[in-house]
Protein backbone atom coordinates (compact mmCIF):
# COMPACT_ATOMS: atom_id res chain seq x y z
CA UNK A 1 -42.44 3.52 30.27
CA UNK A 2 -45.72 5.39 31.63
CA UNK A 3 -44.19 6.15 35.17
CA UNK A 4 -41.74 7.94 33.72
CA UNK A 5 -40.58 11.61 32.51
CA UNK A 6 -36.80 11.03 31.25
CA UNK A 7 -35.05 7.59 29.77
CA UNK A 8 -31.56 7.59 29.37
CA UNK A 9 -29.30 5.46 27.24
CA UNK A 10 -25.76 5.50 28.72
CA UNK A 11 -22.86 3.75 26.71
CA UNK A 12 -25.40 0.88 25.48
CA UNK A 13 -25.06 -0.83 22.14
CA UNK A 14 -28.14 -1.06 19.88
CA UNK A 15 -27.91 -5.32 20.12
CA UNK A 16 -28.69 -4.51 23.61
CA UNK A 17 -31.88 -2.44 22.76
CA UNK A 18 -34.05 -4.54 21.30
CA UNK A 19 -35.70 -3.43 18.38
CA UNK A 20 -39.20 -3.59 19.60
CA UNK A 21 -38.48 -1.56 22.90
CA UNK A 22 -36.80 1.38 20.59
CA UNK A 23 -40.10 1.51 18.30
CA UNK A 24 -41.91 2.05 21.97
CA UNK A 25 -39.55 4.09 23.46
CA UNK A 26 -39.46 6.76 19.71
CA UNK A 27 -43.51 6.74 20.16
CA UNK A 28 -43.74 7.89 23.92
CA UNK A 29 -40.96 10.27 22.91
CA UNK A 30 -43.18 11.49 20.13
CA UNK A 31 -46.40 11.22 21.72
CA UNK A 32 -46.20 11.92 25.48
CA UNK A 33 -43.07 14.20 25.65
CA UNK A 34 -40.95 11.32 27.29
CA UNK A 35 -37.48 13.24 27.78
CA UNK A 36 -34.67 10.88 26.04
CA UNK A 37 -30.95 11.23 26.69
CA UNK A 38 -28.26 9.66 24.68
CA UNK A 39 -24.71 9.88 25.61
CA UNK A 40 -22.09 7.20 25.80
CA UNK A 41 -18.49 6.29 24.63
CA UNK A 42 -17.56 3.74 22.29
CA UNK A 43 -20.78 1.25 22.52
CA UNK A 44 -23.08 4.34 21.93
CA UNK A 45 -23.63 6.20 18.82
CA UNK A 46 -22.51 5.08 15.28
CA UNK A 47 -19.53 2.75 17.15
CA UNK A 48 -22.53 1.06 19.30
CA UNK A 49 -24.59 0.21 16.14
CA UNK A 50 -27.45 2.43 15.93
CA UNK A 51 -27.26 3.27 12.27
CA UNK A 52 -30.76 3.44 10.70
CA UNK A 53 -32.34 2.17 13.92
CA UNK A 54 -35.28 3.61 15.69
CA UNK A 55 -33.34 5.53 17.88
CA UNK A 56 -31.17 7.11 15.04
CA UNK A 57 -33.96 8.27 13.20
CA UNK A 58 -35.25 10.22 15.96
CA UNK A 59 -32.72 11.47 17.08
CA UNK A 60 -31.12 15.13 15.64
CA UNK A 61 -27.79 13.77 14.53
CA UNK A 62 -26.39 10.99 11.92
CA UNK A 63 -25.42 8.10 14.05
CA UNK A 64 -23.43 6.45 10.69
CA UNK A 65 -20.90 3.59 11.18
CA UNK A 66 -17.53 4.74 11.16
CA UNK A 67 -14.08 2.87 11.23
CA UNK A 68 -11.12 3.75 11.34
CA UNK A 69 -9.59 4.61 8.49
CA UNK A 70 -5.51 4.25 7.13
CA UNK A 71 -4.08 5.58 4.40
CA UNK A 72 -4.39 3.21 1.57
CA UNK A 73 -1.70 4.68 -0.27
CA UNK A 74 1.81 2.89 -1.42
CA UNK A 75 5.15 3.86 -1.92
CA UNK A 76 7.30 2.66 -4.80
CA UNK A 77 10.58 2.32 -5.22
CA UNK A 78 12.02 0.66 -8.35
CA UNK A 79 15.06 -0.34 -8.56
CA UNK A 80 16.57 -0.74 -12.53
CA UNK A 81 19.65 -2.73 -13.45
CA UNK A 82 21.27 -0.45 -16.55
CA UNK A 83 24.60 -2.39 -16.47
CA UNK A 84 25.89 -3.52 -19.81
CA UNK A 85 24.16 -6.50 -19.65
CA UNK A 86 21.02 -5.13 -20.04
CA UNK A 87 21.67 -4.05 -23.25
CA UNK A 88 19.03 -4.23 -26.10
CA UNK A 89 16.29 -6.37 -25.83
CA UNK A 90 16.56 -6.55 -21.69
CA UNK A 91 16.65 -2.65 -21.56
CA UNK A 92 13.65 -1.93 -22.91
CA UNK A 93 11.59 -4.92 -21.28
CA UNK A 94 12.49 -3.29 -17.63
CA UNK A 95 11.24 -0.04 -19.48
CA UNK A 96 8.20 -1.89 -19.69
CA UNK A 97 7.78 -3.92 -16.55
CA UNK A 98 8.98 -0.49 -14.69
CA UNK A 99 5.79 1.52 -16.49
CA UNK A 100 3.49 -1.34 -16.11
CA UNK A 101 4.22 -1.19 -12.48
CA UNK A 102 3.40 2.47 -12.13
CA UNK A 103 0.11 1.71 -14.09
CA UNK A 104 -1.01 0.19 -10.98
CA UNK A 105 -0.34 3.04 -8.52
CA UNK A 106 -2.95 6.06 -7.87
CA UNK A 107 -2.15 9.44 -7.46
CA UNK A 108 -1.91 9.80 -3.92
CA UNK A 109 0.89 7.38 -4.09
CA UNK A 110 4.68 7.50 -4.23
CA UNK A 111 7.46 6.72 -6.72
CA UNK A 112 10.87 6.83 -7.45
CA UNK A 113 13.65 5.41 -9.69
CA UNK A 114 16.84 4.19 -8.54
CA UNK A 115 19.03 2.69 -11.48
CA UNK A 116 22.32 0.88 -10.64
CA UNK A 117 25.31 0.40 -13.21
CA UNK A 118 28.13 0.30 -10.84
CA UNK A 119 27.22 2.92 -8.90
CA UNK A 120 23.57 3.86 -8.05
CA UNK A 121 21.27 6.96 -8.86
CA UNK A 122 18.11 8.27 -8.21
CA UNK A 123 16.92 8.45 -11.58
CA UNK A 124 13.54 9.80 -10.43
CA UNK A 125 13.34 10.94 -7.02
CA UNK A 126 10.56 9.84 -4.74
CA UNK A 127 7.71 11.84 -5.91
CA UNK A 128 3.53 11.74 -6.43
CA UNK A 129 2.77 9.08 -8.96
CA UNK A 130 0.49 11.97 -10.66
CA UNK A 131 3.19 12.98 -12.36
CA UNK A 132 2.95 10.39 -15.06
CA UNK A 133 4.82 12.86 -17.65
CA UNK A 134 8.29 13.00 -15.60
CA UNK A 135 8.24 9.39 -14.39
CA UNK A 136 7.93 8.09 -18.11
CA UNK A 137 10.22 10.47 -19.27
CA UNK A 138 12.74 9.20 -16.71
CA UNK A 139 12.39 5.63 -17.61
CA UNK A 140 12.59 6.43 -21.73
CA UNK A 141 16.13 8.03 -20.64
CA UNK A 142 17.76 4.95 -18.81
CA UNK A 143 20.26 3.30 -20.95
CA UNK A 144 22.51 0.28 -20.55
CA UNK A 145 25.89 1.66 -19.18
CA UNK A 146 28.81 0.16 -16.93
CA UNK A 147 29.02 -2.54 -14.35
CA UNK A 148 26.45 -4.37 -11.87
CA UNK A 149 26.64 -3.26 -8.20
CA UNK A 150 23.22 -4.09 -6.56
CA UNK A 151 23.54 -4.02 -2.91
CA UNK A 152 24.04 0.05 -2.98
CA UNK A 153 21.36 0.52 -4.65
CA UNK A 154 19.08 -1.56 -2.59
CA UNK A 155 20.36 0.36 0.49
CA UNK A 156 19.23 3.63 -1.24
CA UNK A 157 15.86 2.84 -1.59
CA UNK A 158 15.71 1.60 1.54
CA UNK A 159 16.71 4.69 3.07
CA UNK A 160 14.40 6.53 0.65
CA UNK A 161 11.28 4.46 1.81
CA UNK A 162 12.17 4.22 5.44
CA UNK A 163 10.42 7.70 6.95
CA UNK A 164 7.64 7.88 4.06
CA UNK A 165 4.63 7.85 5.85
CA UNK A 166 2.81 5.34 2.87
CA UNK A 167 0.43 2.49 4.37
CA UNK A 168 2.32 0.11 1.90
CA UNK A 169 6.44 0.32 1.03
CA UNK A 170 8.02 -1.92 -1.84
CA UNK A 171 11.03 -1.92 -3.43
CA UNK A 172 10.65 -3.75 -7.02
CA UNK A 173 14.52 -4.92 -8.57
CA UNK A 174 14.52 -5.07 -12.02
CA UNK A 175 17.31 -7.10 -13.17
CA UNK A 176 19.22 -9.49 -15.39
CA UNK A 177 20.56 -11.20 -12.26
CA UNK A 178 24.52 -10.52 -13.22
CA UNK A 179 24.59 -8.84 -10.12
CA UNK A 180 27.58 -9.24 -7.14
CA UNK A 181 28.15 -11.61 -4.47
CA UNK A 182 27.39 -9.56 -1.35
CA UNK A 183 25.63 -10.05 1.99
CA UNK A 184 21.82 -9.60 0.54
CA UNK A 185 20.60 -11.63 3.46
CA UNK A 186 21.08 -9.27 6.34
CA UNK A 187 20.30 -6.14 4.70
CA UNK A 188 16.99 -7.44 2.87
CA UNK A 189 15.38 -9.63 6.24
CA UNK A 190 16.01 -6.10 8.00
CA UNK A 191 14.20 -3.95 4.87
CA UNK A 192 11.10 -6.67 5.61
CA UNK A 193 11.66 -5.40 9.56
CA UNK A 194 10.66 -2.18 9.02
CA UNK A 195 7.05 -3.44 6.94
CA UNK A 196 9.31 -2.61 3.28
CA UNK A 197 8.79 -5.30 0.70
CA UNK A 198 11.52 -6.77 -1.50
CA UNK A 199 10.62 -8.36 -4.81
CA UNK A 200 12.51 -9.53 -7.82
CA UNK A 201 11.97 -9.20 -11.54
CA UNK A 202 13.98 -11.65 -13.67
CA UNK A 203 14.15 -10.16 -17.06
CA UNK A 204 15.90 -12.18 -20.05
CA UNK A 205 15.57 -15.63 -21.69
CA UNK A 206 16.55 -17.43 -18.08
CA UNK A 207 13.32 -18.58 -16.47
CA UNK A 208 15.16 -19.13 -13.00
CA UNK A 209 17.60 -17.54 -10.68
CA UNK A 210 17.63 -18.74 -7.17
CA UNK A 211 19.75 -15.49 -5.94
CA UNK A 212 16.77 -13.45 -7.42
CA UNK A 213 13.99 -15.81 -5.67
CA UNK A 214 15.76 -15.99 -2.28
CA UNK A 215 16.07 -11.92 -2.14
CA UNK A 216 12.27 -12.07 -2.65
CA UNK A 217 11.46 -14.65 -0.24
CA UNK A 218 13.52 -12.99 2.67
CA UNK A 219 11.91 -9.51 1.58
CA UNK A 220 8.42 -11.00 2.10
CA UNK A 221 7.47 -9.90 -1.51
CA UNK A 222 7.19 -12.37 -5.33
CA UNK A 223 9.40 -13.29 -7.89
CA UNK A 224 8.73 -13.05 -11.28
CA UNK A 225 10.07 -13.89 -14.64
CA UNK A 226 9.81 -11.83 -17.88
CA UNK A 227 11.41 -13.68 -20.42
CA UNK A 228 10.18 -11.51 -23.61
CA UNK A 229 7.38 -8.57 -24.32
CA UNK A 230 4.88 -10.99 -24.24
CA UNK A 231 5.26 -12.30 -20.76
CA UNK A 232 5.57 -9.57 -18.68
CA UNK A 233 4.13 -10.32 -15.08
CA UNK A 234 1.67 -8.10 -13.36
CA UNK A 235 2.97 -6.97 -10.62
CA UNK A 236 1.61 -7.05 -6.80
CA UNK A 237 2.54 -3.98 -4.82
């Protein structure tokens, strides 16, 4: 480096200045004056690997490590059979899976509450999962009432998901499985289109409904089974 006044490193990554040759080039800097440039695009800087290097010590900026970062947070949308047929002991176990699942989110993420009993409802409208206070007071006030019509309701929280700008989107149906024969196929495989999850909750003494696994498997989400209080499933979201 003696026959020269100025080194510049141009778009360069640190694997392709070798440790020993930054140690020399930092002491002529410091020593003799030697002018150093560093500029660059994305295989210079922090990108190019030159965190806690030679170079980056000397150098009067941080030259940290940075990737690019997405917004971790999810988007909830449960979906709560209150037909007749969840009466009693079913009713309150989808009270339970429905908190347990909230448990899990943070509070930068979303939640809402659709229940379905022949006609659906946003019990709880999409909203910050910080509001633990109005979400559990909105699951306490579900009650078994009227008929089973599913497939509404599962187009509601589609459309309720579909523009939230949430890394992660589920929908989570909580159900006894007496639910109508309708065309779950086409609308679920095109929820999983648009990156939403679909999975199933099986509550009740049954340990196995293929209409409630199949909805899961084409929403690229689980099924689980809750037969009593002291199996309920931890949910994945």
């Amino acid at each position: 480096l003696a026959p020269y006044d100025v080194v510049m490193i141009d778009d360069r990554t640190a694997a392709r200045v070798p440790e020993s040759f930054q140690q020399q080039l930092i002491a002529e800097v410091r020593d003799r004056g030697l002018g150093l440039v560093m500029a660059g695009g994305k295989a210079a800087f922090g990108a190019g690997g030159y965190h806690e290097t030679a170079i980056a010590e000397a150098l009067p900026i941080e030259l940290e490590q940075k990737t690019e970062k997405r917004d971790p947070s999810t988007a909830l949308a449960l979906i709560i059979d209150t037909s007749g047929s969840m009466g009693g002991n079913r009713m309150e176990l989808a009270k339970q899976l429905a908190r347990l699942a909230v448990r899990r989110l943070k509070a930068h993420d979303r939640v809402g509450i659709v229940e379905f009993y022949g006609n659906k409802h946003w019990a709880l409208p999409l909203q910050s999962a910080a509001n633990k206070v109005t979400i559990d007071r909105a699951i306490g006030r579900m009650q078994a009432i009227g008929g089973t019509v599913l497939y509404p309701a599962i187009e509601e929280a589609y459309y309720g998901l579909k523009n939230m700008a949430t890394r992660y989107k589920h929908i989570l149906i909580i159900t006894d499985a007496g639910v109508e024969d309708s065309d779950y196929e086409s609308l679920i495989r095109r929820i999983a289109q648009d990156n939403i999850s679909v999975s199933t909750v099986l509550v009740g003494a049954q340990a196995h409904n293929q209409k409630l696994i199949d909805m899961a498997s084409w929403g690229n989400g689980r099924f689980y089974s809750a037969a009593d209080r002291f199996a309920l499933p931890e949910v994945i979201l």
